[in-house]
Protein backbone atom coordinates (compact mmCIF):
# COMPACT_ATOMS: atom_id res chain seq x y z
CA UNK A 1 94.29 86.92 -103.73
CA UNK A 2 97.22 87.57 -106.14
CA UNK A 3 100.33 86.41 -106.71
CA UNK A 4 103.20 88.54 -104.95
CA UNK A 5 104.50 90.19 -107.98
CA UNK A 6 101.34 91.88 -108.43
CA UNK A 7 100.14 92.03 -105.05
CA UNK A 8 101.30 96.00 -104.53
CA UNK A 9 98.54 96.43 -107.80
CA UNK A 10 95.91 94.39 -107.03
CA UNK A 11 96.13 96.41 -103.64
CA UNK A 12 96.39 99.94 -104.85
CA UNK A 13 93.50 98.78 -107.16
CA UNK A 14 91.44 97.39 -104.47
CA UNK A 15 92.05 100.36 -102.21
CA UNK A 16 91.03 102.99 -105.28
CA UNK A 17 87.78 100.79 -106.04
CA UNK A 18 86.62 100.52 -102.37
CA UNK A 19 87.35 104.73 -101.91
CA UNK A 20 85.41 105.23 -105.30
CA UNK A 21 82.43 103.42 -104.46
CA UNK A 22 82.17 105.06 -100.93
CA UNK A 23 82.20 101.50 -99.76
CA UNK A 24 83.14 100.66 -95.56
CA UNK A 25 85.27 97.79 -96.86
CA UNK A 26 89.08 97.44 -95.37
CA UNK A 27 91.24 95.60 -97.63
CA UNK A 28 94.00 93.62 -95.89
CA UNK A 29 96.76 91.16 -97.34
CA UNK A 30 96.86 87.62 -95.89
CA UNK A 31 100.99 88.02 -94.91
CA UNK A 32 101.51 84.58 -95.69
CA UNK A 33 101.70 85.56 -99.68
CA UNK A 34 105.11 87.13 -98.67
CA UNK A 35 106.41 83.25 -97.71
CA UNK A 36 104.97 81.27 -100.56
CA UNK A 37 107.32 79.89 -102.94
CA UNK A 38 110.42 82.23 -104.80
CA UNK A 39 111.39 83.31 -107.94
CA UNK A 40 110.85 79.91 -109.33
CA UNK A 41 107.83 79.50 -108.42
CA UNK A 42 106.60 83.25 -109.69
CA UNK A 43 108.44 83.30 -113.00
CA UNK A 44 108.56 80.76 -115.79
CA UNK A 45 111.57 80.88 -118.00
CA UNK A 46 109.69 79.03 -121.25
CA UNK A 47 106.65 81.15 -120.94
CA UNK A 48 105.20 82.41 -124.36
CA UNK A 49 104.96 85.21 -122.48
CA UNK A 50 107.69 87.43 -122.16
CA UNK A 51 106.66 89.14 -118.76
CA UNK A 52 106.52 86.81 -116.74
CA UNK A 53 110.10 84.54 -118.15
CA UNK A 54 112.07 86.49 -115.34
CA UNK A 55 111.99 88.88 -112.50
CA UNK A 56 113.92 91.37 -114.61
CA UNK A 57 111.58 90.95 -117.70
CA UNK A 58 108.42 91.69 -115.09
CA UNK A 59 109.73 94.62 -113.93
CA UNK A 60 109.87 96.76 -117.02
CA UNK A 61 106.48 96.01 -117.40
CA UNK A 62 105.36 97.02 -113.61
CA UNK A 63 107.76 100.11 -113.56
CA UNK A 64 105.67 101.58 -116.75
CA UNK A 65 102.76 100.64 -114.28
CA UNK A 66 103.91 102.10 -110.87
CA UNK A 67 105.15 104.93 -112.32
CA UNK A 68 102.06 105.96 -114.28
CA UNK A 69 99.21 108.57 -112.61
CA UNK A 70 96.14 106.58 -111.39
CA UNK A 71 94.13 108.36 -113.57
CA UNK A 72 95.81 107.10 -116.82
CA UNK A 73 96.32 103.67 -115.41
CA UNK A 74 92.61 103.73 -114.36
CA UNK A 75 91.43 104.48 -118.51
CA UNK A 76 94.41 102.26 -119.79
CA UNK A 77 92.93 99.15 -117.44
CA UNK A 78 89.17 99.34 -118.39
């Protein structure tokens, strides 16, 4: 499971894992991630870290992410 702010990662990445090991796994997303909790409950203004004080703050990380070829973000996350 994941937390919905990186729940369209941890999907692509599960996807990509289960394609490179050949495996006959199917990957599905318990819906009821979509309902739990808001901004609030995602983001924590007083963090010590930065990503995750605000939605906005979050996003230019995950842009740098979504926008990056698989292959790069593949070597860049191992």
């Amino acid at each position: 499971s994941a937390a919905l702010p990186h729940l369209w990662r941890c999907e692509r990445d599960l996807r990509a894992a289960v394609r490179e090991a050949r495996a006959d796994i199917t990957v599905r997303i318990c819906e009821e991630i979509r309902t739990v909790g808001g901004e609030e409950y995602w983001y924590m203004p007083d963090s010590t870290q930065p990503r995750v004080r605000s939605a906005k703050e979050w996003l230019k990380r995950e842009k740098i992410l979504l926008m990056m070829p698989f292959f790069l973000y593949k070597r860049v996350a191992s």
